[in-house]
N, C-alpha and C. Protein backbone atom coordinates (compact mmCIF):
# COMPACT_ATOMS: atom_id res chain seq x y z
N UNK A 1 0.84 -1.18 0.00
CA UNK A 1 0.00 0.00 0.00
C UNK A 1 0.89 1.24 0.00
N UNK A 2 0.42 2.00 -1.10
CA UNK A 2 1.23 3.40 -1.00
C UNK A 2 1.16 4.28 0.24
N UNK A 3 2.39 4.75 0.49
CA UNK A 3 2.28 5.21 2.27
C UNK A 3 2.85 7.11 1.59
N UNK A 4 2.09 7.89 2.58
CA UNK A 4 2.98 9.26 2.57
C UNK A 4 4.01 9.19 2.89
N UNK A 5 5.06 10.92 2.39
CA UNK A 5 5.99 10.81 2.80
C UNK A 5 6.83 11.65 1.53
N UNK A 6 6.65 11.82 0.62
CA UNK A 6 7.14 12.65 -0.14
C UNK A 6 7.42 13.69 -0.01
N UNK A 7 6.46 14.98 0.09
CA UNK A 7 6.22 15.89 0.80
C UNK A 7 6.57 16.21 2.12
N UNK A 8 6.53 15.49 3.21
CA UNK A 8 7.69 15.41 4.85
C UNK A 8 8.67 15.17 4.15
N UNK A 9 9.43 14.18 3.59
CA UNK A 9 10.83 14.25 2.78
C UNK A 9 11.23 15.20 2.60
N UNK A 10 10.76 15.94 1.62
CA UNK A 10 11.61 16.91 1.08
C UNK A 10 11.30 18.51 1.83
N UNK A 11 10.28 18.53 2.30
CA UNK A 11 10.51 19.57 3.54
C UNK A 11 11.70 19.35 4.85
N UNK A 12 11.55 18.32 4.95
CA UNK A 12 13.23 17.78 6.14
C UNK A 12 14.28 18.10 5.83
N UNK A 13 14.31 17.61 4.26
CA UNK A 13 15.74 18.25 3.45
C UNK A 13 16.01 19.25 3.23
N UNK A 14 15.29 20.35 3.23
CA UNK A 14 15.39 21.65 3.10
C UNK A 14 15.46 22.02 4.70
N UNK A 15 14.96 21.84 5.54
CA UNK A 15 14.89 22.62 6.34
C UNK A 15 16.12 21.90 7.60
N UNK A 16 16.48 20.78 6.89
CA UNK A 16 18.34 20.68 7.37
C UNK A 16 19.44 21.31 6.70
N UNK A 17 18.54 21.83 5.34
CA UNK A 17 19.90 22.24 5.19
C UNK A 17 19.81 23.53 5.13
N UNK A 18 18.52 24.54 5.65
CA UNK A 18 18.46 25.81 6.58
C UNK A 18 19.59 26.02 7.23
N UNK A 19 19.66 24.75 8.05
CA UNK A 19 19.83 25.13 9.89
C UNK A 19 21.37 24.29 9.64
N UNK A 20 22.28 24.10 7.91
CA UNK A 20 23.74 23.67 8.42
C UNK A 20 24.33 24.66 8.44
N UNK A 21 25.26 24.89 9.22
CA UNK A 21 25.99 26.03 9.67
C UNK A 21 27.07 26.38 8.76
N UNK A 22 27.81 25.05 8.28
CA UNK A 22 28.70 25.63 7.36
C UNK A 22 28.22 25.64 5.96
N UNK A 23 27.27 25.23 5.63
CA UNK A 23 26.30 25.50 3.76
C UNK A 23 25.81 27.28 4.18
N UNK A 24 25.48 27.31 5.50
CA UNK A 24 24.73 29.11 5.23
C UNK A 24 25.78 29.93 5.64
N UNK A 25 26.89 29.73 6.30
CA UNK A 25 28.11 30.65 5.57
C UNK A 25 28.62 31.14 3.98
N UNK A 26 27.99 29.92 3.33
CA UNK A 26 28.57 30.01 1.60
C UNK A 26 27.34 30.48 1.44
N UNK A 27 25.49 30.14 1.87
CA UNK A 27 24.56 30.43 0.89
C UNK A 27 23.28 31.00 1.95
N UNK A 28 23.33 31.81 2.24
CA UNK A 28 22.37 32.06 3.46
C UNK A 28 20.94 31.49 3.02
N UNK A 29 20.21 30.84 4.28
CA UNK A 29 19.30 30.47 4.54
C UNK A 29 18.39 30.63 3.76
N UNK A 30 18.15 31.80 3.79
CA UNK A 30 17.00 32.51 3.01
C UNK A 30 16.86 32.12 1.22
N UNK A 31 17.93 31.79 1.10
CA UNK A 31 18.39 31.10 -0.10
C UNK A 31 18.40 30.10 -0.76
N UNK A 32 18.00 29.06 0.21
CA UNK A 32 18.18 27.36 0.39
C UNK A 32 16.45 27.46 -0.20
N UNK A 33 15.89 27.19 -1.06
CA UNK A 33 14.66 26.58 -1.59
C UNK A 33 14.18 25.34 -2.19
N UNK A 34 12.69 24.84 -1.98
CA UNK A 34 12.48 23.71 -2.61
C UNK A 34 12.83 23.91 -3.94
N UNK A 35 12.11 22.90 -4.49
CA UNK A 35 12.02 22.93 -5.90
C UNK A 35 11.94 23.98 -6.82
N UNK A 36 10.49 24.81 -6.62
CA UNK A 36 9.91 26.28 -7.21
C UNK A 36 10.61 27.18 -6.86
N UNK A 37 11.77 27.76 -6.64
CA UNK A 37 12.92 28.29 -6.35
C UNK A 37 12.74 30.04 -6.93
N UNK A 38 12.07 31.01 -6.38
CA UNK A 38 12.23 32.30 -6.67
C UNK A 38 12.19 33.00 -8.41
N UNK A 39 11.68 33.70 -9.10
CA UNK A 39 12.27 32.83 -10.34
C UNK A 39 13.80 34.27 -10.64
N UNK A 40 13.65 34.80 -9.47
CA UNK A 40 14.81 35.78 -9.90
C UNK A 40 15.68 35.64 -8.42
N UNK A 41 16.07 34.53 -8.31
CA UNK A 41 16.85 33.96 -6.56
C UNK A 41 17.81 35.24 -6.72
N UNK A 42 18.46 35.38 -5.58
CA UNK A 42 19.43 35.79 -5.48
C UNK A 42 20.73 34.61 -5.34
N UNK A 43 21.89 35.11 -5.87
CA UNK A 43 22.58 34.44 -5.98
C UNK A 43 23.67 34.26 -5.08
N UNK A 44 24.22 33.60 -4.08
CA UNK A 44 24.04 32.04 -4.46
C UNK A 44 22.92 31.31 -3.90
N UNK A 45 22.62 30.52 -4.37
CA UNK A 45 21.65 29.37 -4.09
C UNK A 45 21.51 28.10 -4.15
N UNK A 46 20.69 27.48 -3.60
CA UNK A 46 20.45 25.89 -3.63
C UNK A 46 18.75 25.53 -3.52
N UNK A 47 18.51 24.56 -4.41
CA UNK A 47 17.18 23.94 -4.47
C UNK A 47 17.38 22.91 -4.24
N UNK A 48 16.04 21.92 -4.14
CA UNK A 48 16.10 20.71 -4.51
C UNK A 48 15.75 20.52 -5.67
N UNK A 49 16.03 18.54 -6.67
CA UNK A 49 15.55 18.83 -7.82
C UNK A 49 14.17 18.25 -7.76
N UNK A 50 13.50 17.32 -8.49
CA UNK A 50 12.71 16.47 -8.43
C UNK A 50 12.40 15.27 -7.88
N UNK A 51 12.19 14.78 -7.05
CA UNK A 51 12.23 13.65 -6.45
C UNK A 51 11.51 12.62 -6.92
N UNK A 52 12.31 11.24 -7.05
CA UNK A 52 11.99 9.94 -7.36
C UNK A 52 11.64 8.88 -6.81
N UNK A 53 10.39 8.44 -6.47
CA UNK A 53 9.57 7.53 -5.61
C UNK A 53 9.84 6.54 -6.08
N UNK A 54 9.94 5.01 -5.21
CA UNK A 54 10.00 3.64 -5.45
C UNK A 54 9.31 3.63 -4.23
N UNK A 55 8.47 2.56 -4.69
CA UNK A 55 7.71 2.00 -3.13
C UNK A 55 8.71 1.12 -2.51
N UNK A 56 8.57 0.65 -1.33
CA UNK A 56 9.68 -0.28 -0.71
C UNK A 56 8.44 -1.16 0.22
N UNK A 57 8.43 -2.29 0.05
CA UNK A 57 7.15 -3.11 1.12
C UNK A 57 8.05 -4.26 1.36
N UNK A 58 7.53 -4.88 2.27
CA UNK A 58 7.75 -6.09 2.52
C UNK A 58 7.49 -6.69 3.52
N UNK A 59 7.12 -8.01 4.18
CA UNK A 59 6.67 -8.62 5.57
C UNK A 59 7.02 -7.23 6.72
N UNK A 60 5.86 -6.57 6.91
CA UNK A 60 6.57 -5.80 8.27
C UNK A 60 7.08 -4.37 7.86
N UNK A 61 7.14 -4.15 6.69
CA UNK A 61 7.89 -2.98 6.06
C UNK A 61 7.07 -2.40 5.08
N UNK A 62 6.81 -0.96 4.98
CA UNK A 62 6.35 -0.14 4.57
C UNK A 62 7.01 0.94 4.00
N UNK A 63 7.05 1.63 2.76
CA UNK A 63 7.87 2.82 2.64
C UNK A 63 7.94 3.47 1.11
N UNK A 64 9.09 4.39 1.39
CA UNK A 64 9.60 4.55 -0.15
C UNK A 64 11.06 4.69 -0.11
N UNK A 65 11.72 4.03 -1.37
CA UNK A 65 13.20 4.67 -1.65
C UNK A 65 12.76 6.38 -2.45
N UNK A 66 13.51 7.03 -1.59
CA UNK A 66 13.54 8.14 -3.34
C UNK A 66 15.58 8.81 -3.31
N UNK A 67 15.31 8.94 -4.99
CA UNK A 67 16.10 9.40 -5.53
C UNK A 67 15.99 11.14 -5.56
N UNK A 68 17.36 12.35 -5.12
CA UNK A 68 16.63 13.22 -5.06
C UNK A 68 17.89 14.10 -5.27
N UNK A 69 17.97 15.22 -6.27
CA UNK A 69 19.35 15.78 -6.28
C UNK A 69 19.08 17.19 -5.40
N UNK A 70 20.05 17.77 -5.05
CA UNK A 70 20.12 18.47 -4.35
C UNK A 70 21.15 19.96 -5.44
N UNK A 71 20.64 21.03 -5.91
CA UNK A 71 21.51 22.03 -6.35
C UNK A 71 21.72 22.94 -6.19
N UNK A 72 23.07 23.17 -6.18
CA UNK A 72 24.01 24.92 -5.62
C UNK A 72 24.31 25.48 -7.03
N UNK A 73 24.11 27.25 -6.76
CA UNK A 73 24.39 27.62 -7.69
C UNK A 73 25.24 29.25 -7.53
N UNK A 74 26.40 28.79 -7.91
CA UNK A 74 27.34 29.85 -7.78
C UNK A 74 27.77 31.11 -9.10
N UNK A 75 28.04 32.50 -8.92
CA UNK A 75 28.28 33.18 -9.67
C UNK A 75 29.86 33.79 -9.34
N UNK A 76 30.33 33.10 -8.20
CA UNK A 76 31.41 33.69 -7.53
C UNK A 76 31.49 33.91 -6.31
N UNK A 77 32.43 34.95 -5.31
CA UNK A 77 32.14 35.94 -4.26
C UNK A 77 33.24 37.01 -4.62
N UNK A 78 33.08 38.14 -4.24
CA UNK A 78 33.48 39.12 -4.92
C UNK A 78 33.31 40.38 -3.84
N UNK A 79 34.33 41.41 -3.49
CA UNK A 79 33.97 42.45 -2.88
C UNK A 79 34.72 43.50 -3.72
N UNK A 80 34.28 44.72 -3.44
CA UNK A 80 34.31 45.56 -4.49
C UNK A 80 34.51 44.95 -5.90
N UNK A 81 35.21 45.10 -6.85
CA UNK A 81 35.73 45.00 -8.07
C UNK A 81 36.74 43.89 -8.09
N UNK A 82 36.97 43.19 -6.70
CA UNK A 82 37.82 41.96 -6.63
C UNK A 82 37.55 40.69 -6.50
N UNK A 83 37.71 39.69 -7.62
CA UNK A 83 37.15 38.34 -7.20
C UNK A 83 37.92 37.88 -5.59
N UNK A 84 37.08 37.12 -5.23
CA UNK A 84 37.92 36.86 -3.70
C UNK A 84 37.57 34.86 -4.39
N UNK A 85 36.92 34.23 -4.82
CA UNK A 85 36.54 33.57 -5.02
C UNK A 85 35.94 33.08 -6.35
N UNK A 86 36.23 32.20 -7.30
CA UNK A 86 35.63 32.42 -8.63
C UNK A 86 34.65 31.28 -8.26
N UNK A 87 33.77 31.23 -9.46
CA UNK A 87 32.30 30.58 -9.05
C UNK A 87 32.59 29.14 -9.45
N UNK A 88 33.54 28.78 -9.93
CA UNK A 88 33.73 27.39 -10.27
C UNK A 88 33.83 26.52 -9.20
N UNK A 89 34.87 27.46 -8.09
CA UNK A 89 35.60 26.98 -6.66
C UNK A 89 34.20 27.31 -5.57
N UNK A 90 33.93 28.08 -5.88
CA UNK A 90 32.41 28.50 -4.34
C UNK A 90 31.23 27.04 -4.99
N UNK A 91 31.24 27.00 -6.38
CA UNK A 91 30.11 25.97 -6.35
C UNK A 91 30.49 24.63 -5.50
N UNK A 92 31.81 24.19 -6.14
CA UNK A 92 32.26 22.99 -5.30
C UNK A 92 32.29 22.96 -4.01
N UNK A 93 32.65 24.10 -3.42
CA UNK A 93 32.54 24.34 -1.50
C UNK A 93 31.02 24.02 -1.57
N UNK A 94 30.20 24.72 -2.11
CA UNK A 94 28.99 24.68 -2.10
C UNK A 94 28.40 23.17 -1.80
N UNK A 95 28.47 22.03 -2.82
CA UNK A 95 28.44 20.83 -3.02
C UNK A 95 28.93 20.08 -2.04
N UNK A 96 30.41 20.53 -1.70
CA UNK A 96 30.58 19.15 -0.77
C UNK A 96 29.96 19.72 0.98
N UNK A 97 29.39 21.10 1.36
CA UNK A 97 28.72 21.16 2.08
C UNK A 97 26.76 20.58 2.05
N UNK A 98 26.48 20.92 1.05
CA UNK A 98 25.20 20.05 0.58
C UNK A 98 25.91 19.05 1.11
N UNK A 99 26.61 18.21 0.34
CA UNK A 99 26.56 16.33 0.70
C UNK A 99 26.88 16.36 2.23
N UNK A 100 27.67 17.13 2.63
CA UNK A 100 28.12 16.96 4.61
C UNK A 100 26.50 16.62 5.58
N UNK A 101 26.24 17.74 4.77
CA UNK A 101 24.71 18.39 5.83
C UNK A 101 23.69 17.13 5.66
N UNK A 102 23.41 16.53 4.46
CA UNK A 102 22.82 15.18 4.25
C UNK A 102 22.97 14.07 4.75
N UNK A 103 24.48 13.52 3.91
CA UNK A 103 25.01 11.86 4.43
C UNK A 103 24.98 11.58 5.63
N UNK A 104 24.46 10.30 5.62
CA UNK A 104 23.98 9.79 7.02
C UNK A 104 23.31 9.97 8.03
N UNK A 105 22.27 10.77 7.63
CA UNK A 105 21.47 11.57 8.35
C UNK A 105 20.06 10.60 8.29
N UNK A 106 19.85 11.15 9.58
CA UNK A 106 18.22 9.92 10.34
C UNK A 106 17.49 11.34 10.82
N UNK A 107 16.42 11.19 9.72
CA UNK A 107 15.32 12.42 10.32
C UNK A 107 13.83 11.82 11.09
N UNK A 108 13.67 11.88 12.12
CA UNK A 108 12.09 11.31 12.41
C UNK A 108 11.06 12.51 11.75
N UNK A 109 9.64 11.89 11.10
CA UNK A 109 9.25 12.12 10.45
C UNK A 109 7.67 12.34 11.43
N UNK A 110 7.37 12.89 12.00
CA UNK A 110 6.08 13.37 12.48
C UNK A 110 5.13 12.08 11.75
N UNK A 111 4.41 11.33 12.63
CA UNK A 111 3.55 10.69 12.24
C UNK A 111 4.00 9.65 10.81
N UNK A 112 4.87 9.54 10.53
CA UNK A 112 4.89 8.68 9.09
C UNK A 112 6.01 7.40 9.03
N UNK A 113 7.07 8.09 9.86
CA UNK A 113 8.32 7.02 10.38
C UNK A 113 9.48 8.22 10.36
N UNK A 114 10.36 7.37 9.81
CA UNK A 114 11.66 7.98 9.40
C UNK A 114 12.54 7.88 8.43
N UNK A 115 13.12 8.54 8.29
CA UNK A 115 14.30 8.57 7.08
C UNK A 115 15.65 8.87 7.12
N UNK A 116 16.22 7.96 6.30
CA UNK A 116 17.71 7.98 6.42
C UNK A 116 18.03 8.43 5.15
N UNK A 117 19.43 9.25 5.25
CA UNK A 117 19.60 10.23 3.99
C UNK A 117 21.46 9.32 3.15
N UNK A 118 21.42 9.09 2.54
CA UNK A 118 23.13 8.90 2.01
C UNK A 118 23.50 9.58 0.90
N UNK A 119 24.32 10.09 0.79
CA UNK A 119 25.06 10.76 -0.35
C UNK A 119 25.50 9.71 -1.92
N UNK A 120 24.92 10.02 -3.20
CA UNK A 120 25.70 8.98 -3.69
C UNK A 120 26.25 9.55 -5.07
N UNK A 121 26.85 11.01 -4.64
CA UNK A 121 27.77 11.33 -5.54
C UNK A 121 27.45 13.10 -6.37
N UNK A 122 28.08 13.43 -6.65
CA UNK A 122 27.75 14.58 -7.35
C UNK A 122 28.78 15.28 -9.15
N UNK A 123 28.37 16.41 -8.81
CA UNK A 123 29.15 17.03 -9.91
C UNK A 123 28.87 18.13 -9.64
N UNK A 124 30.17 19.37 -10.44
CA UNK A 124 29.82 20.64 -10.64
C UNK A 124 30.55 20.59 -12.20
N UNK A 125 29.43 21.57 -12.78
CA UNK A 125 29.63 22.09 -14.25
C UNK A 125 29.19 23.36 -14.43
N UNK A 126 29.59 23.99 -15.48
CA UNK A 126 29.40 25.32 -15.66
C UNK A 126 28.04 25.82 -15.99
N UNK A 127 27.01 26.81 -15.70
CA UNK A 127 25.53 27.01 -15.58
C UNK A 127 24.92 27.38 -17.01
N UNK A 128 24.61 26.33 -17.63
CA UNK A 128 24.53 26.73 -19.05
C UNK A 128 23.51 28.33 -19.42
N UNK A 129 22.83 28.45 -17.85
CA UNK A 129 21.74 29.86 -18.28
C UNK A 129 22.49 30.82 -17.70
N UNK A 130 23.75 31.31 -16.70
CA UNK A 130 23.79 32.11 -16.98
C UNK A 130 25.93 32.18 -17.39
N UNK A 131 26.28 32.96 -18.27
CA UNK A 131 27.35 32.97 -17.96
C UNK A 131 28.54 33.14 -17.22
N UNK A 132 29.56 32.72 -16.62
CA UNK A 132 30.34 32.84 -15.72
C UNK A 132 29.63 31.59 -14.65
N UNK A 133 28.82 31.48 -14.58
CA UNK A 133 28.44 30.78 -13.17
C UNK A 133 28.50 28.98 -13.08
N UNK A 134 28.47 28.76 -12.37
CA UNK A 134 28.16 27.16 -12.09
C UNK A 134 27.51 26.68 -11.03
N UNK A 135 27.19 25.11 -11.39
CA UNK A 135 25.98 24.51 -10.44
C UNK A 135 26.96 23.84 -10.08
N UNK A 136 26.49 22.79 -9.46
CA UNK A 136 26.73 21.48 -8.58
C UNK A 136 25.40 20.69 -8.41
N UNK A 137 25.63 19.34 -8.42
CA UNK A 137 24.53 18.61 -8.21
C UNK A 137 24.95 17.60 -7.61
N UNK A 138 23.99 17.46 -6.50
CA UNK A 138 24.49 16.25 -5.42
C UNK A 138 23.24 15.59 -4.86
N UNK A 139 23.40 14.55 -5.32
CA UNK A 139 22.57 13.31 -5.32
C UNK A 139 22.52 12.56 -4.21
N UNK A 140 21.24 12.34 -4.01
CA UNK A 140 21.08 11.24 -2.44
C UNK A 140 20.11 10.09 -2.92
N UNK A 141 20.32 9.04 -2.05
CA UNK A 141 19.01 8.10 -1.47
C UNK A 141 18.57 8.17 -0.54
N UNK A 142 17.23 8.77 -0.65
CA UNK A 142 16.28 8.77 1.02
C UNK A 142 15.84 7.51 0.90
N UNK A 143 15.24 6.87 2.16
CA UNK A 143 14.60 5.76 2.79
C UNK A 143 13.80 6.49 3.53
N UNK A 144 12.08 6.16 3.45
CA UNK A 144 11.59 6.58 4.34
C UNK A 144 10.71 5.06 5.00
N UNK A 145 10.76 4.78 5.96
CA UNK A 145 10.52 3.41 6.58
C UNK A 145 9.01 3.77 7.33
N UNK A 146 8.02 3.28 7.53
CA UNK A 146 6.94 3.85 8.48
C UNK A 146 6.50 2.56 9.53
């Protein structure tokens, strides 16, 4: 039987990675969005992407796997007229703080169960919409068990 949990998912994921301390030094809070992401964000930022449901059942077991990328998006950092940082290097800081704030992470889930988060890999490439900038994309498997 299909169980909730999509929706608590990916609100957990966002709102851990609000509250990591070293991702909102590179991307403040206010910044970190679901999916529908501002359509003029300020930059830098991170969304989630789309998330991918598999049911998971079995004697005793209830749930879903999902597949779910996670993206930063850098233009640089810069004070006055001086790069301090080019956006190739802030996306990757960017990324391997996404994957920190995630991997291995056990969220209890209000009424539904819980979920365990793992990292299973990423990338950064250059932002084909705007120039100069780059993403990162970092990929997880949630488990949500009920």
């Amino acid at each position: 039987m299909a169980r909730p949990g999509t929706l608590a998912m990916r609100q957990a994921l966002v709102a851990r990675l609000k509250t990591a301390g070293n991702l909102t030094v590179l991307v403040p809070s206010a910044s970190i969005h679901r999916q529908a992401s501002p359509a003029r964000a300020a930059w830098p930022f991170v969304r989630t992407g789309a998330p991918i449901a598999v049911p998971l059942t079995g004697a005793c077991l209830d749930g879903k796997d999902f597949t779910i990328a996670v993206h930063g998006f850098s233009k640089g950092r810069f004070a006055a007229d001086s790069e301090l940082e080019c956006a190739e290097d802030h996306a990757m800081r960017i990324g391997d703080e996404i994957a920190v704030a995630l991997d291995h992470v056990k969220i209890d889930l209000a009424g539904i169960g819980a979920m365990r988060v793992r990292w299973t890999g990423g990338q950064t490439m250059p932002d084909g919409a705007e120039a100069g900038a780059f993403h990162t994309v970092q990929n997880f498997r949630v488990r949500v068990l009920s």
